[in-house]
PDB file of N, CA and C in Angstrom:
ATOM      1  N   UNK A   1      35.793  18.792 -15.005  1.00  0.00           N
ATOM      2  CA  UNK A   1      34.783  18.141 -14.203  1.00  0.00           C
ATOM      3  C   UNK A   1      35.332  17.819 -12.819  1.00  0.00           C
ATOM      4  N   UNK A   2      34.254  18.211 -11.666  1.00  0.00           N
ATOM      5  CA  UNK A   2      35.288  17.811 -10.598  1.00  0.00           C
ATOM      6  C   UNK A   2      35.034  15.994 -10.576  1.00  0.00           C
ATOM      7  N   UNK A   3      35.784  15.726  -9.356  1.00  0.00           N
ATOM      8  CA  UNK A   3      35.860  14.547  -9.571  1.00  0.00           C
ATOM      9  C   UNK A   3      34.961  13.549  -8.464  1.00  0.00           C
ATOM     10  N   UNK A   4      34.782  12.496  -9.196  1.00  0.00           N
ATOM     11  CA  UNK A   4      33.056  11.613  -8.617  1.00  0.00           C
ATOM     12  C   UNK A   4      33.737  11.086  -7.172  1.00  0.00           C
ATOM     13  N   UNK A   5      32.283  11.178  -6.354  1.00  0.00           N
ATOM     14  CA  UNK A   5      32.807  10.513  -5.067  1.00  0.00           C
ATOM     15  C   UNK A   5      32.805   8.849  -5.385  1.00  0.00           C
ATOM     16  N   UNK A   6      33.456   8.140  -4.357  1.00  0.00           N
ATOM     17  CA  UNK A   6      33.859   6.631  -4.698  1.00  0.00           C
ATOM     18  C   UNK A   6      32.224   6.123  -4.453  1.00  0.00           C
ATOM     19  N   UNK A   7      31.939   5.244  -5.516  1.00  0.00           N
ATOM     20  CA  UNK A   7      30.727   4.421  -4.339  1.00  0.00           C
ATOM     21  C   UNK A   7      30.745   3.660  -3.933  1.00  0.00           C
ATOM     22  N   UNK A   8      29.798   3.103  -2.664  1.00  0.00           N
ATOM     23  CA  UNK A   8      29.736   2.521  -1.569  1.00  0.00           C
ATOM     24  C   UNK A   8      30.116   1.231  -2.235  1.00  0.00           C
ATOM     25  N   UNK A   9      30.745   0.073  -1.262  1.00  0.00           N
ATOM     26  CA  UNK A   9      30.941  -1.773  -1.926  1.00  0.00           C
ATOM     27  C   UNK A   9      29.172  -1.737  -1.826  1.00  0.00           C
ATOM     28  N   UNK A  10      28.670  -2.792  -1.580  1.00  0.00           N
ATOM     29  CA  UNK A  10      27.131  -3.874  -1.133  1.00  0.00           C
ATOM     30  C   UNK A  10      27.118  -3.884   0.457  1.00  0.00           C
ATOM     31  N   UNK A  11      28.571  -4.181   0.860  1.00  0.00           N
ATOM     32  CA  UNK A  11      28.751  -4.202   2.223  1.00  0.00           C
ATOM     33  C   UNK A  11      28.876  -3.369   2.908  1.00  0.00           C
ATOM     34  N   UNK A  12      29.280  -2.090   2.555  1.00  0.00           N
ATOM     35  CA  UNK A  12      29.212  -1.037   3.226  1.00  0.00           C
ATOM     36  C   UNK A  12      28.005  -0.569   3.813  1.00  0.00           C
ATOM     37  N   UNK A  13      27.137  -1.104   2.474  1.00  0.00           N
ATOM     38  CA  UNK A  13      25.358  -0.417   2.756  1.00  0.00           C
ATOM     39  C   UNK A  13      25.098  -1.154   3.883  1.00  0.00           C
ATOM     40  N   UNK A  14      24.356  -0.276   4.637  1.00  0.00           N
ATOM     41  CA  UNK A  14      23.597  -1.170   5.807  1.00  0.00           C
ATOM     42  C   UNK A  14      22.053  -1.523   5.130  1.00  0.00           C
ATOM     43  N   UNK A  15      21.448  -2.967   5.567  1.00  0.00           N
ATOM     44  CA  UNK A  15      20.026  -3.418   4.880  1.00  0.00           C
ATOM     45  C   UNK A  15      19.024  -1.963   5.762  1.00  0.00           C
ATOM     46  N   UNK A  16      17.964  -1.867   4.491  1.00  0.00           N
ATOM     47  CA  UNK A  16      17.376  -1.149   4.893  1.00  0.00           C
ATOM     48  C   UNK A  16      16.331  -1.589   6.300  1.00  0.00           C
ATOM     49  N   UNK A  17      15.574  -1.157   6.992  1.00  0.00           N
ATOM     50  CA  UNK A  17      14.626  -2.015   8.204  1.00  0.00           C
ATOM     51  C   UNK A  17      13.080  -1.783   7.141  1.00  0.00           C
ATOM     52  N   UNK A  18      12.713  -2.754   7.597  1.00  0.00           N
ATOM     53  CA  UNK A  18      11.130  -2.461   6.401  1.00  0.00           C
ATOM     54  C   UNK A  18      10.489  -2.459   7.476  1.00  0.00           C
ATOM     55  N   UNK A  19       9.578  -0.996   6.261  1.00  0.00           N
ATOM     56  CA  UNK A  19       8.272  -0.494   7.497  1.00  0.00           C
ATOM     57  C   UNK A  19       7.096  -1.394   7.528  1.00  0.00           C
ATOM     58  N   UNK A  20       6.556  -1.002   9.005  1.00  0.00           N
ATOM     59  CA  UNK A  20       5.619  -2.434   9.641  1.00  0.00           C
ATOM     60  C   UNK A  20       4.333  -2.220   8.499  1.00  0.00           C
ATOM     61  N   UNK A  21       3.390  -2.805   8.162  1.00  0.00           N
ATOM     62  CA  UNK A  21       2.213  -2.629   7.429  1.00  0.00           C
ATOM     63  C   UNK A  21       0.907  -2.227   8.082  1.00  0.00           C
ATOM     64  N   UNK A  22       0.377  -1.321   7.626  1.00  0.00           N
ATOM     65  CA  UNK A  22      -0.257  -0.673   8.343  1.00  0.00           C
ATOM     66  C   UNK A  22      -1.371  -1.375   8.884  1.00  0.00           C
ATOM     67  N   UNK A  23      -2.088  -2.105   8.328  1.00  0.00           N
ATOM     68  CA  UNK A  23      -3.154  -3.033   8.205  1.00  0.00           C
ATOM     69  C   UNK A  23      -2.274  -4.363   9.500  1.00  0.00           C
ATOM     70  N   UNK A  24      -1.712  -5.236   9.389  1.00  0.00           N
ATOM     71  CA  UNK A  24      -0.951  -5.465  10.123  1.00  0.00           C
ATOM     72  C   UNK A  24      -0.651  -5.355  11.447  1.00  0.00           C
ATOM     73  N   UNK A  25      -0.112  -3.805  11.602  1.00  0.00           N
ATOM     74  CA  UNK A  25      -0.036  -3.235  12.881  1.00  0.00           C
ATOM     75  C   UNK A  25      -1.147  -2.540  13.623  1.00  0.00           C
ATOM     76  N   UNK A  26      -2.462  -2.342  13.044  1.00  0.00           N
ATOM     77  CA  UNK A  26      -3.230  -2.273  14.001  1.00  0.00           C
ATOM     78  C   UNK A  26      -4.013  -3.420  14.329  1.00  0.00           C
ATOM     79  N   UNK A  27      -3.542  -5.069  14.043  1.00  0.00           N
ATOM     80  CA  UNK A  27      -3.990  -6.226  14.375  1.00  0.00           C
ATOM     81  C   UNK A  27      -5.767  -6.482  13.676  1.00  0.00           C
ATOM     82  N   UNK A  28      -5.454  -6.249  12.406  1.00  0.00           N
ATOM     83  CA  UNK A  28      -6.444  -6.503  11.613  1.00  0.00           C
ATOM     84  C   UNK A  28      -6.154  -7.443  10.900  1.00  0.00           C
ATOM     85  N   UNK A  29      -7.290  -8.481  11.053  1.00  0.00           N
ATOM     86  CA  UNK A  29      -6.700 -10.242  10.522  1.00  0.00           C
ATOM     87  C   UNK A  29      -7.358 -10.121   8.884  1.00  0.00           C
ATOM     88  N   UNK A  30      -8.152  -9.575   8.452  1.00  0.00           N
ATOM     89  CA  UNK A  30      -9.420  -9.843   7.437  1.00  0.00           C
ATOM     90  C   UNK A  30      -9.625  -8.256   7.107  1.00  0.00           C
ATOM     91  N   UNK A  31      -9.598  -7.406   5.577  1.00  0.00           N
ATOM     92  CA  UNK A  31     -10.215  -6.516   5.412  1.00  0.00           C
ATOM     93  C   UNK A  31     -11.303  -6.917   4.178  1.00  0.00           C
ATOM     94  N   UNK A  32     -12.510  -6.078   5.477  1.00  0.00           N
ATOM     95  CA  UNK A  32     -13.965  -6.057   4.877  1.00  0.00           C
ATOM     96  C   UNK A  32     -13.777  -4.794   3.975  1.00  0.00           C
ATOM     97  N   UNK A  33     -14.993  -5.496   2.675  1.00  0.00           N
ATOM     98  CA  UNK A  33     -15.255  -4.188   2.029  1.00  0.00           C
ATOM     99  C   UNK A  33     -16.163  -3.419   2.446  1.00  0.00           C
ATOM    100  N   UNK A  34     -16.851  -3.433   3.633  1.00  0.00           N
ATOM    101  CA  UNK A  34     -18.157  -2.843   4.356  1.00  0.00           C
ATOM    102  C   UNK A  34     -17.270  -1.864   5.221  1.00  0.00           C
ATOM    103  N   UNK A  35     -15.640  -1.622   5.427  1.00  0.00           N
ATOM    104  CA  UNK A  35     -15.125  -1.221   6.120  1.00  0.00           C
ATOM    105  C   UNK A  35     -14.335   0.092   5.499  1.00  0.00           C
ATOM    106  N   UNK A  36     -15.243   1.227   4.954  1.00  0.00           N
ATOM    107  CA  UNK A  36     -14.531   2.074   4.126  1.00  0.00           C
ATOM    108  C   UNK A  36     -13.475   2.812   4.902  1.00  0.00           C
ATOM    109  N   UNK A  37     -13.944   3.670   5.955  1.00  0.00           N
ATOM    110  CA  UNK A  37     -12.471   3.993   6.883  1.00  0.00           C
ATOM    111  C   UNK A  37     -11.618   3.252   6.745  1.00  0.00           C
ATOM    112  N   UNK A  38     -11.216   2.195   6.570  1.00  0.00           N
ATOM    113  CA  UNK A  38     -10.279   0.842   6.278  1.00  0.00           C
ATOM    114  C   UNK A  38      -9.821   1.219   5.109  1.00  0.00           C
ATOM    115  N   UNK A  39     -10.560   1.132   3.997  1.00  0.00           N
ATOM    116  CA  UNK A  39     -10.465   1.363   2.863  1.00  0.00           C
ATOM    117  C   UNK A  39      -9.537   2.144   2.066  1.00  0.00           C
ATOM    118  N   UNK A  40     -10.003   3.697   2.424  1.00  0.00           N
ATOM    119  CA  UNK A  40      -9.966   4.560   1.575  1.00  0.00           C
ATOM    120  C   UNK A  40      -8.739   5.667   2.060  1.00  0.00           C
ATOM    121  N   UNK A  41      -7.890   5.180   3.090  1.00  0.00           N
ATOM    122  CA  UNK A  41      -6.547   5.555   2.603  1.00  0.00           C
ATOM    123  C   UNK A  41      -6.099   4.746   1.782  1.00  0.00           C
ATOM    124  N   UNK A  42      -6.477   3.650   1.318  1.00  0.00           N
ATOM    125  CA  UNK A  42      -5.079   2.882   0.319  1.00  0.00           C
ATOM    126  C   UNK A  42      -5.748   3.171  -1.323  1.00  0.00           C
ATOM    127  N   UNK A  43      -6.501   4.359  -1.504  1.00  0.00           N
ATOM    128  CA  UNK A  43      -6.970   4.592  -2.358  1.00  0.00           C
ATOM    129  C   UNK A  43      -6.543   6.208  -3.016  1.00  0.00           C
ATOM    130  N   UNK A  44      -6.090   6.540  -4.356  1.00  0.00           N
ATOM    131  CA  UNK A  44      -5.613   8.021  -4.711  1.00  0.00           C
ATOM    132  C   UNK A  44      -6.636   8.573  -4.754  1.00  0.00           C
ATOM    133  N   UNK A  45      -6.360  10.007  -5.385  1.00  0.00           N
ATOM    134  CA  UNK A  45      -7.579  10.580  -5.572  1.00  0.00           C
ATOM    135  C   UNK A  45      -8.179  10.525  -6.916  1.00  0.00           C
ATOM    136  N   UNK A  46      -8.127   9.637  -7.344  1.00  0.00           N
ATOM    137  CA  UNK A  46      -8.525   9.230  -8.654  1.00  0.00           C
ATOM    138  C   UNK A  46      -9.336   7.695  -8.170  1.00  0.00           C
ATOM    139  N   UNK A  47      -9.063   7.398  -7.192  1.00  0.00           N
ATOM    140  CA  UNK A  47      -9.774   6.343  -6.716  1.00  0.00           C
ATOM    141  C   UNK A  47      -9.133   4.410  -7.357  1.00  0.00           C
ATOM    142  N   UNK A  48      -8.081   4.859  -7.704  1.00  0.00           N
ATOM    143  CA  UNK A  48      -7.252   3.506  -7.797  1.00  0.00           C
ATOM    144  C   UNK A  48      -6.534   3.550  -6.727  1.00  0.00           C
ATOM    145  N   UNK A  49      -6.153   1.638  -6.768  1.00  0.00           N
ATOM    146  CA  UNK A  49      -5.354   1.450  -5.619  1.00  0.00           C
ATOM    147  C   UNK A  49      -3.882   1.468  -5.521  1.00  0.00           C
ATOM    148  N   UNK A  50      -3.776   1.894  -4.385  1.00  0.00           N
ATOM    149  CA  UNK A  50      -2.166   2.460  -4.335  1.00  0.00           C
ATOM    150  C   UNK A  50      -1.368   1.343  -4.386  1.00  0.00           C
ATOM    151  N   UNK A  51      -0.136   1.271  -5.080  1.00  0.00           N
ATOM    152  CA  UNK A  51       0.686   0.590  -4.816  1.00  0.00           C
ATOM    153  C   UNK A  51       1.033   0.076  -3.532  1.00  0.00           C
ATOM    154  N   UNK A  52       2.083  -1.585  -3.357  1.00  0.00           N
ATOM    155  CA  UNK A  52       2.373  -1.488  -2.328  1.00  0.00           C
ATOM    156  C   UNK A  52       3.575  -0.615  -1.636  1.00  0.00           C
ATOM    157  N   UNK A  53       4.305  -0.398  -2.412  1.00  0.00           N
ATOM    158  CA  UNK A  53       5.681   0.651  -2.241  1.00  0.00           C
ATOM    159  C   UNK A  53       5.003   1.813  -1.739  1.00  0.00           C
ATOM    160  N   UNK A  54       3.698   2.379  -2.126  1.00  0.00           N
ATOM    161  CA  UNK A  54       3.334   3.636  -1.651  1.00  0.00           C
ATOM    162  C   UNK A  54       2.696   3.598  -0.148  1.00  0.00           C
ATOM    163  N   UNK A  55       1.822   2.334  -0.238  1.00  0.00           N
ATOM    164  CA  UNK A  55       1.007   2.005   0.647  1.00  0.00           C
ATOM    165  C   UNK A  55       2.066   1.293   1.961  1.00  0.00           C
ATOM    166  N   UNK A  56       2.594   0.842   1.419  1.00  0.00           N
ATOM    167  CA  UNK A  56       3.724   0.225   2.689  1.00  0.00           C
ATOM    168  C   UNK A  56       3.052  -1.002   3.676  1.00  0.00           C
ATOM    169  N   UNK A  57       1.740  -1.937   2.631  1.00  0.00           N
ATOM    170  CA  UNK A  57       1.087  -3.153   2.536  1.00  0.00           C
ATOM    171  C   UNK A  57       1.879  -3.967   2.634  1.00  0.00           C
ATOM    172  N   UNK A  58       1.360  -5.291   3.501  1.00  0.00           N
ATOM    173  CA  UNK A  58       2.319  -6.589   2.753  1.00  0.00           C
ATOM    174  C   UNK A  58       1.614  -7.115   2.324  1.00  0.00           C
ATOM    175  N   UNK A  59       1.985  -8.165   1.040  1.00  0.00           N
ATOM    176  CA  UNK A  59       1.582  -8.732   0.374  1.00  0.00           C
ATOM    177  C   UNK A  59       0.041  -9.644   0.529  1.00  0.00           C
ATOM    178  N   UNK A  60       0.157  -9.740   1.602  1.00  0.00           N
ATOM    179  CA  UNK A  60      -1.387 -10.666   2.104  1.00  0.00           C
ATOM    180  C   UNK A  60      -2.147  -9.846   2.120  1.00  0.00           C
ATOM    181  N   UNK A  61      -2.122  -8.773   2.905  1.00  0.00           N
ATOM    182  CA  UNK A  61      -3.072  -7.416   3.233  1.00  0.00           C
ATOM    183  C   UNK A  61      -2.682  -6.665   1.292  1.00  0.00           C
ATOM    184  N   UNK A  62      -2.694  -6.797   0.564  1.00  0.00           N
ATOM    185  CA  UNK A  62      -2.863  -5.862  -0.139  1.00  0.00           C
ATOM    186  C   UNK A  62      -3.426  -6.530  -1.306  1.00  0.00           C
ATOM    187  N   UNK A  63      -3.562  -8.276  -1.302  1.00  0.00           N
ATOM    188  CA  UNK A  63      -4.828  -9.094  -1.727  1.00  0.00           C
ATOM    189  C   UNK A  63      -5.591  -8.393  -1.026  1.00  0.00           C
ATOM    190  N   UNK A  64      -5.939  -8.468  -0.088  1.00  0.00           N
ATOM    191  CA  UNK A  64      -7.433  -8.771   0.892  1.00  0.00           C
ATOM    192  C   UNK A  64      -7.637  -7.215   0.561  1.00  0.00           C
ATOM    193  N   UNK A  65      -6.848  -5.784   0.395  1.00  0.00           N
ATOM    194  CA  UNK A  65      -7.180  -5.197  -0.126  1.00  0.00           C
ATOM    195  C   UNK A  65      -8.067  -4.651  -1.527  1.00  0.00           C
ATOM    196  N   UNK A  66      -7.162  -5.070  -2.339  1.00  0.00           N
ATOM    197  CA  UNK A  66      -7.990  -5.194  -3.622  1.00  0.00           C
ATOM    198  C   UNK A  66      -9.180  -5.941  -3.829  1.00  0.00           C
ATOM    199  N   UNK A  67      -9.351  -7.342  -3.094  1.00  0.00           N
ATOM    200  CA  UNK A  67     -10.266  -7.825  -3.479  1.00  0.00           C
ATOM    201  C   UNK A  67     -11.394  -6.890  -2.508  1.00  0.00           C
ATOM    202  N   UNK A  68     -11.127  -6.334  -1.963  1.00  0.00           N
ATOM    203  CA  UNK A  68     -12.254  -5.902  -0.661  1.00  0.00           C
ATOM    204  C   UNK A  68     -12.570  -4.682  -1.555  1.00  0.00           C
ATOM    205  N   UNK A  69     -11.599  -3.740  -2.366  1.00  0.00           N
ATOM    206  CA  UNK A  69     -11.680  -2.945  -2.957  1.00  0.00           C
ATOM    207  C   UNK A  69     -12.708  -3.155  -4.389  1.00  0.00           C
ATOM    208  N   UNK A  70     -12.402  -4.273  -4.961  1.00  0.00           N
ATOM    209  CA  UNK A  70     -13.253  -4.547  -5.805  1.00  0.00           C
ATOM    210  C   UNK A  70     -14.732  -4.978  -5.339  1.00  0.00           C
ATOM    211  N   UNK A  71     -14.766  -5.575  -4.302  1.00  0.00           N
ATOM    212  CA  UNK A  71     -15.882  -5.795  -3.804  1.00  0.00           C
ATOM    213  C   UNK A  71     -17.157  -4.652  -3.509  1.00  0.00           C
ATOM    214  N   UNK A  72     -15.995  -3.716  -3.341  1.00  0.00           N
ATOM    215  CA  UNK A  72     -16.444  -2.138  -2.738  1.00  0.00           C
ATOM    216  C   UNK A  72     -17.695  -1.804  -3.947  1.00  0.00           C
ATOM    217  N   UNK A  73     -16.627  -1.686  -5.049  1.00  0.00           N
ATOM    218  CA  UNK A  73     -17.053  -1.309  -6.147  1.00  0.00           C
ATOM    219  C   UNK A  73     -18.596  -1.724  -6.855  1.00  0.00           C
ATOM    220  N   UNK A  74     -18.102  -3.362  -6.542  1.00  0.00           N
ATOM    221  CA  UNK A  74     -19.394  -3.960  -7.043  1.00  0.00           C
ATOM    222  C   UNK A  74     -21.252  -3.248  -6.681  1.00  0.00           C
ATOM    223  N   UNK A  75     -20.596  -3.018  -5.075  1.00  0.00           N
ATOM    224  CA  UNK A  75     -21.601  -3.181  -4.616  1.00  0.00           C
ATOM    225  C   UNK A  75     -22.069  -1.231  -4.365  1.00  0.00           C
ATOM    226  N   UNK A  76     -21.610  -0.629  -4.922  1.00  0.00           N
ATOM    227  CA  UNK A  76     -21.243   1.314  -5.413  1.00  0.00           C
ATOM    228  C   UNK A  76     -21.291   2.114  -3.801  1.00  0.00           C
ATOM    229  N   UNK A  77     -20.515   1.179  -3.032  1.00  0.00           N
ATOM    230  CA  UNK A  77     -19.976   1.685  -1.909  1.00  0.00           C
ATOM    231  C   UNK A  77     -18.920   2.638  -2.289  1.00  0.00           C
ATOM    232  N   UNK A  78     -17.608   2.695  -3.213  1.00  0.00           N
ATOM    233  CA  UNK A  78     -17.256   3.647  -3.786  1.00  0.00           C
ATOM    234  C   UNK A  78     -16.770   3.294  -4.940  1.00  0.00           C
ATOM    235  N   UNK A  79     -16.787   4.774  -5.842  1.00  0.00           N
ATOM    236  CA  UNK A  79     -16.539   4.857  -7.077  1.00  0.00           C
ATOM    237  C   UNK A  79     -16.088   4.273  -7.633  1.00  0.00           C
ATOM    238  N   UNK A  80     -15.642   3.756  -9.282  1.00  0.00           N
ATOM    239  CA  UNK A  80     -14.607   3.006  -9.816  1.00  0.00           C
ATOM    240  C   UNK A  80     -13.613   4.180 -10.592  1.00  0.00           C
ATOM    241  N   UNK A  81     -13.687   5.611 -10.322  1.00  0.00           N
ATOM    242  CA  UNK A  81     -13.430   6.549 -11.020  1.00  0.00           C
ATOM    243  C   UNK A  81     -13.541   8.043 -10.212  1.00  0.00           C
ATOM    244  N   UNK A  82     -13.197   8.862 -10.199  1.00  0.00           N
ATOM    245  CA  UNK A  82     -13.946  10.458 -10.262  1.00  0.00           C
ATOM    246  C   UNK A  82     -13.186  11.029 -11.033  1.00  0.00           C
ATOM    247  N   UNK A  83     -13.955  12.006 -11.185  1.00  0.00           N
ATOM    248  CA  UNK A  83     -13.110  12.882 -12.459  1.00  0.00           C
ATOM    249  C   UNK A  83     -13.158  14.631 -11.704  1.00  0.00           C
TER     250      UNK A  83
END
């Protein structure tokens, strides 16, 4: 077997920089569910909502997501499903 490279200490690693949130950075205080362009990138194509790791949300915006998302739903602005 050849032989393993050493790994890094904790300190060696440099912290990663976290990416800005998208919602966020275009200075959107409040997401409406009347606002599907808004919407429906943070949505797969199966029509669930994306993670935040995928979505690259912060935590406030990805409440106001879901609930806006569920709201969506209620009201059959979009799907709860496609197949």
């Amino acid at each position: 077997m050849p032989p393993r490279k050493p790994e890094k200490d904790a300190k060696d690693r440099r912290p990663r920089k976290p990416k800005p949130c998208p919602i966020c950075s275009q200075g959107i205080e409040y997401v409406d569910y009347k606002d599907l362009s808004l919407i429906k990138p943070f949505l797969n194509e199966r029509a669930k909502i994306k993670a935040r790791r995928t979505s690259n949300a912060c935590a406030k915006c990805q409440a106001q997501l879901a609930a806006a998302v569920k709201n969506a739903r209620e009201m059959a602005l979009i799907p709860y499903t496609t197949r």
